[in-house]
Protein backbone atom coordinates (compact mmCIF):
# COMPACT_ATOMS: atom_id res chain seq x y z
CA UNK A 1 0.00 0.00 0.00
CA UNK A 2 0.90 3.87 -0.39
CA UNK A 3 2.65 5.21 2.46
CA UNK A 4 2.52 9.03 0.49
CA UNK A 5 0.56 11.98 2.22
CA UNK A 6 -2.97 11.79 2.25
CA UNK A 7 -3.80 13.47 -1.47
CA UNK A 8 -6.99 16.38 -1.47
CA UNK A 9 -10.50 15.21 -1.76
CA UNK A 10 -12.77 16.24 -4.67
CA UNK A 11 -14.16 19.17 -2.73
CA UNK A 12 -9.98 19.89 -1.45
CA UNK A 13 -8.21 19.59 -4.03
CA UNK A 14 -6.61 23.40 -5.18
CA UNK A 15 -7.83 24.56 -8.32
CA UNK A 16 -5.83 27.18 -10.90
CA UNK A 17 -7.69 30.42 -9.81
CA UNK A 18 -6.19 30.32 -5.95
CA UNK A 19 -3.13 27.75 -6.68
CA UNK A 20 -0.29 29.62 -4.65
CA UNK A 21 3.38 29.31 -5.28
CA UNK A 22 3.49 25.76 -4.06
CA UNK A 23 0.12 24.75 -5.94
CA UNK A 24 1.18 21.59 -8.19
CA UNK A 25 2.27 22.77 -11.16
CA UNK A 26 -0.05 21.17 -13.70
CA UNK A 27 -1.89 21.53 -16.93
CA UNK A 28 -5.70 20.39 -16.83
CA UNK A 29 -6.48 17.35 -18.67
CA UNK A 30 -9.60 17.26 -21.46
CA UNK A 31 -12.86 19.10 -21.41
CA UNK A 32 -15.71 16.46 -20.79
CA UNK A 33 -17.34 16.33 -23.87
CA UNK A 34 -20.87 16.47 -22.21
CA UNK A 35 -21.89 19.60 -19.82
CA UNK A 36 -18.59 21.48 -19.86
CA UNK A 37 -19.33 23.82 -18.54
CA UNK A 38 -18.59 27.86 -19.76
CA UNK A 39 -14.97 29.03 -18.92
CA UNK A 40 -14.27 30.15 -15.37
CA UNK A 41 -17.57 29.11 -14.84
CA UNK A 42 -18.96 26.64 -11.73
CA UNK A 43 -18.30 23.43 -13.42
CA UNK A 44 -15.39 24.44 -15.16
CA UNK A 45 -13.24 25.07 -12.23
CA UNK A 46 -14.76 22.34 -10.56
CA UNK A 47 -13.04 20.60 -13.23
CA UNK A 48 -9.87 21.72 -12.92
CA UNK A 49 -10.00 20.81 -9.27
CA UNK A 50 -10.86 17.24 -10.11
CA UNK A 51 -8.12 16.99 -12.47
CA UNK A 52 -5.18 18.79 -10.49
CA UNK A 53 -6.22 16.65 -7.40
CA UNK A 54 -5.82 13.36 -9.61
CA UNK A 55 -2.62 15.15 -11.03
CA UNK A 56 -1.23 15.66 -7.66
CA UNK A 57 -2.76 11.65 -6.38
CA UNK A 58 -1.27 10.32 -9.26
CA UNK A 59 2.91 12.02 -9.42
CA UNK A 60 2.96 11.11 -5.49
CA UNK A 61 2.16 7.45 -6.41
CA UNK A 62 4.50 7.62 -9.53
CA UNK A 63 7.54 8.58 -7.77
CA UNK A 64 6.68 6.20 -5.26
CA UNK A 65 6.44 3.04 -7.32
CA UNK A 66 7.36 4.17 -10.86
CA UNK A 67 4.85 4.86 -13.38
CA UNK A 68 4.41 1.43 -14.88
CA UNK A 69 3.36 -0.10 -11.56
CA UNK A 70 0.97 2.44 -10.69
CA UNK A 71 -2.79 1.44 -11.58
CA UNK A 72 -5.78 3.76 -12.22
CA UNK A 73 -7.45 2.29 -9.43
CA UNK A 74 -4.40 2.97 -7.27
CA UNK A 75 -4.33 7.23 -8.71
CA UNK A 76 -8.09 7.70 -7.72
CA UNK A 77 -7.82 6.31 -4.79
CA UNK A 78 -4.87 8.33 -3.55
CA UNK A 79 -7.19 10.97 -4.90
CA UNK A 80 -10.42 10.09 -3.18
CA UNK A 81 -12.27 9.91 -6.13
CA UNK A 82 -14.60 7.30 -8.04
CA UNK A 83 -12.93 5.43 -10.93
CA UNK A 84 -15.23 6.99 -13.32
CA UNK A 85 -13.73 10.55 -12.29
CA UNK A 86 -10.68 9.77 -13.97
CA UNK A 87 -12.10 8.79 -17.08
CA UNK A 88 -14.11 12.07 -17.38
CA UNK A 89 -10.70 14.02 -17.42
CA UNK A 90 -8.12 11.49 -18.66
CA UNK A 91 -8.21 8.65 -21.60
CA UNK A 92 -5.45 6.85 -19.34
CA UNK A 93 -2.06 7.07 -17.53
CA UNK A 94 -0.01 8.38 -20.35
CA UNK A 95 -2.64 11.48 -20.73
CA UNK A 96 -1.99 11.95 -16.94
CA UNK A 97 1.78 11.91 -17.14
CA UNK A 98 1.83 14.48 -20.28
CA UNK A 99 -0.74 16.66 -18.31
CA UNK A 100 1.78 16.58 -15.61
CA UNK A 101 4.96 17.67 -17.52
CA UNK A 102 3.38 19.68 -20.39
CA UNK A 103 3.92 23.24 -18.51
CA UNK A 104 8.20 21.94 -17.69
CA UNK A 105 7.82 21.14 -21.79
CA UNK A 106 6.43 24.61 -22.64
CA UNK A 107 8.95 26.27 -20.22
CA UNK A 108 11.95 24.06 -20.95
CA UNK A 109 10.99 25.21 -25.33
CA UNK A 110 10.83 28.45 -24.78
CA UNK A 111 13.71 28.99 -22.82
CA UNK A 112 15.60 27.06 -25.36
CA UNK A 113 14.17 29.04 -27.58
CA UNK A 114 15.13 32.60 -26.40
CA UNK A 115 18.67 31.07 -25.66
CA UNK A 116 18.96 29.79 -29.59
CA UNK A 117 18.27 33.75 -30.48
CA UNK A 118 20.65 34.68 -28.20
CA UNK A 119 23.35 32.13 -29.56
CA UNK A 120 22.13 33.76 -33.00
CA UNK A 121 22.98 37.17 -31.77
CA UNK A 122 26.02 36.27 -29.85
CA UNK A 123 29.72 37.46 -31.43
CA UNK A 124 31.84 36.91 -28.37
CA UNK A 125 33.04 34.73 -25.94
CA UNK A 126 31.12 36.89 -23.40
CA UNK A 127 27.76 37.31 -24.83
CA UNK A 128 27.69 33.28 -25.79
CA UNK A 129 28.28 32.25 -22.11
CA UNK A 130 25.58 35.00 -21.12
CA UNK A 131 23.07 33.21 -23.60
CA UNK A 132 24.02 29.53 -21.51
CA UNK A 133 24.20 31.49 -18.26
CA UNK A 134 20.49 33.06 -18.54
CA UNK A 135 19.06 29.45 -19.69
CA UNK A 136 20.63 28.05 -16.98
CA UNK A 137 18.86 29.95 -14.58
CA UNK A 138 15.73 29.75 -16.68
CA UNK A 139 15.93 25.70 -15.93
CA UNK A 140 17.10 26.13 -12.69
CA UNK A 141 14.02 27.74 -11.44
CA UNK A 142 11.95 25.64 -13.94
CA UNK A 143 13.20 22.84 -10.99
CA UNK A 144 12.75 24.40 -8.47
CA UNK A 145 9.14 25.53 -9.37
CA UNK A 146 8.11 21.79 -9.24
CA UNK A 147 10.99 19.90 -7.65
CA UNK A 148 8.80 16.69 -7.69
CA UNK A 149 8.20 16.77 -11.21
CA UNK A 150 12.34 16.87 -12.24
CA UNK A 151 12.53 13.84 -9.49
CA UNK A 152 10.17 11.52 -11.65
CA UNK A 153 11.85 12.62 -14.98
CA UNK A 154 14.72 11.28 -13.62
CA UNK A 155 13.76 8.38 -11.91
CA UNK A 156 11.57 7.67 -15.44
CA UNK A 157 13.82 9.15 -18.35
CA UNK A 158 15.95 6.24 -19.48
CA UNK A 159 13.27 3.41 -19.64
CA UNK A 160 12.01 2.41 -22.56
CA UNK A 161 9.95 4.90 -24.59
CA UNK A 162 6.89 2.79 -24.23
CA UNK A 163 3.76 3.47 -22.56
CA UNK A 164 2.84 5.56 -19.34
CA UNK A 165 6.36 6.48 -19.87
CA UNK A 166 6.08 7.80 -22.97
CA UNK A 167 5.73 11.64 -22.65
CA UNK A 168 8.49 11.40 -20.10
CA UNK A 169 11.10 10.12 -23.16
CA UNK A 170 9.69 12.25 -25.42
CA UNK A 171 10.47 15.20 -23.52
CA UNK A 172 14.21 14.03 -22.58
CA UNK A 173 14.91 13.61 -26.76
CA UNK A 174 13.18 16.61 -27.24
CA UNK A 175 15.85 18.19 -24.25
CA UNK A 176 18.72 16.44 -25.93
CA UNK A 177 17.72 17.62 -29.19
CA UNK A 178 17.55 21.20 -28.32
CA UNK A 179 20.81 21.13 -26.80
CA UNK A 180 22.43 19.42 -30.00
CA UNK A 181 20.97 22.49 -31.44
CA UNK A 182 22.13 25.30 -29.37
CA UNK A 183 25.49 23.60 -30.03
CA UNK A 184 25.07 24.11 -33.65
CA UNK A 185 24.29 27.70 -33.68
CA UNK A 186 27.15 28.42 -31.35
CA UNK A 187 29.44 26.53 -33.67
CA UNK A 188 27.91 28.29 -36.91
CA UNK A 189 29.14 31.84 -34.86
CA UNK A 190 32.63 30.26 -34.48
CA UNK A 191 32.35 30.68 -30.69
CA UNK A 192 32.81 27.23 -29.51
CA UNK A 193 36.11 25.11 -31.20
CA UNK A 194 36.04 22.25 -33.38
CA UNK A 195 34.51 19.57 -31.43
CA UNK A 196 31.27 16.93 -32.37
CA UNK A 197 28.13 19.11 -31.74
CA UNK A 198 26.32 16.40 -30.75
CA UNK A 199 28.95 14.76 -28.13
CA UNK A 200 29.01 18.21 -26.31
CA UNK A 201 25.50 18.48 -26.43
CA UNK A 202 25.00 14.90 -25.07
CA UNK A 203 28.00 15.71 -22.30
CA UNK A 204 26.55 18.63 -21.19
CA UNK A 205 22.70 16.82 -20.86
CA UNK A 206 24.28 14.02 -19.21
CA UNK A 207 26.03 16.11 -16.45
CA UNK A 208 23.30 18.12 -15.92
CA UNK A 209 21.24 14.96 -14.98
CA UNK A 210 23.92 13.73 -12.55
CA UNK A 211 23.83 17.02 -10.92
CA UNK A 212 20.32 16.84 -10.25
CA UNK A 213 20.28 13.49 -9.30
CA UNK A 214 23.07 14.03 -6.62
CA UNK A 215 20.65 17.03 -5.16
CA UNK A 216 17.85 15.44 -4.71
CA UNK A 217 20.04 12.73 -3.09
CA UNK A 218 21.02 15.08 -0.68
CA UNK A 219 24.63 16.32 -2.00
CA UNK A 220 25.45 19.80 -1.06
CA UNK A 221 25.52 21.89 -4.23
CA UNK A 222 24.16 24.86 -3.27
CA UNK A 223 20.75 25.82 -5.11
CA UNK A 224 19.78 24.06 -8.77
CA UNK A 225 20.43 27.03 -10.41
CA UNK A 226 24.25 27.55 -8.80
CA UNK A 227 25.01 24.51 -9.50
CA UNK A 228 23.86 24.77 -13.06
CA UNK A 229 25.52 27.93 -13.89
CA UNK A 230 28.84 26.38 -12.61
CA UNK A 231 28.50 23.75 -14.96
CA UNK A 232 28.09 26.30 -17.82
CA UNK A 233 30.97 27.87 -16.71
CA UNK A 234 33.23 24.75 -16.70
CA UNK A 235 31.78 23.78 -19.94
CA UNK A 236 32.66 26.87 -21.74
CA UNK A 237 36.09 27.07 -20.34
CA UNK A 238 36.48 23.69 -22.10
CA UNK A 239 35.07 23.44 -25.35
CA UNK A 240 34.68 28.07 -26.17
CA UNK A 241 36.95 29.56 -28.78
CA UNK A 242 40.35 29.99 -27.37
């Protein structure tokens, strides 16, 4: 049985209008196709209490057990809702597990994003680790937003790309491919030397990871975002323009 804190009721769980800065961090699943209900309206923020307190049920049984081993029946019970609940607001686990990490997605794309413009814009040593340094800090606080969530993507990210799991693999190639093309850009500027884009890029995802997984292991690294920005730092000392 689950030994995680008791998960909010129906009627408890927090919905989007008063989540505060440690609300879950969650995108609501579907619209019911039948009485939705008008935006902002009664029933709609009903549902979006429903689904964050399934949302919140079901990441506190996935990092306890993993998400393969978790059932439905296991999620709405956590949540202290009926089976059919779930159903109304999810077509099955996977839809809960992208519903959990679809607002780290959006976040983690745009800040790759703004840091591939920068990259673009960058003609010096100085303004390239200034592009690395600012998305950095962008992740870092992407973390520490929803700790809970970066746990599971580690704990899930190297299993196979099959299933529940799914969204979770799809969002570490999509990571990996991102940073494969930041390293392109930089290398198109002539700002980093002559070295495999892709086996810096992979480096440089793979360290991250270990970082994280030695914090929430308990390692003293300072904050996320410290720890993050001193790998940037090392990193460009190594493979910038010299």
């Amino acid at each position: 049985m689950s030994t995680s804190p008791k998960q909010p009721s129906e009627a408890e769980a927090p919905g989007a209008a008063d989540a505060g800065p440690d609300a879950p961090w969650f995108e609501p699943g579907r619209v019911p196709e039948q009485r939705p209900g008008k935006a902002g309206g009664k029933r709609d923020r009903n549902r979006q209490e429903r689904t964050l307190g399934l949302c919140a049920a079901a990441l506190g049984e996935f990092l306890e057990r993993g998400v393969e081993r978790v059932t439905v029946d296991e999620i709405t019970k956590a949540a202290g809702v009926a089976k059919g609940s779930f159903y109304r607001y999810f077509e099955d686990k996977g839809q809960v597990v992208d519903a959990l990490f679809a607002p780290l997605r959006k976040e983690m794309e745009q800040a790759f994003s703004e840091c591939a413009g920068a990259l673009a814009r960058a003609g010096s040593s100085a303004e390239l680790s200034a592009a690395y340094q600012a998305l950095a800090m962008r992740l870092g606080q992407a973390a520490l937003r929803e700790p809970r969530l970066v746990k599971l993507y580690l704990q899930e990210c190297r299993g196979p790309a099959e299933g529940a799991r799914l969204p979770i693999r799809q969002l570490r190639d999509s990571i990996t491919a991102a940073a494969v093309a930041l390293t392109e850009v930089a290398h198109r500027q002539h700002l980093l030397r002559d070295l495999p884009p892709k086996i810096t890029a992979f480096a440089v995802v793979g360290a991250v990871e270990s970082l994280l997984i030695a914090f929430f292991e308990g390692e003293d690294l300072g904050s996320p975002t410290d720890a993050a920005q001193a790998l940037v730092r090392m990193v460009l000392e190594g493979v910038g323009q010299r």
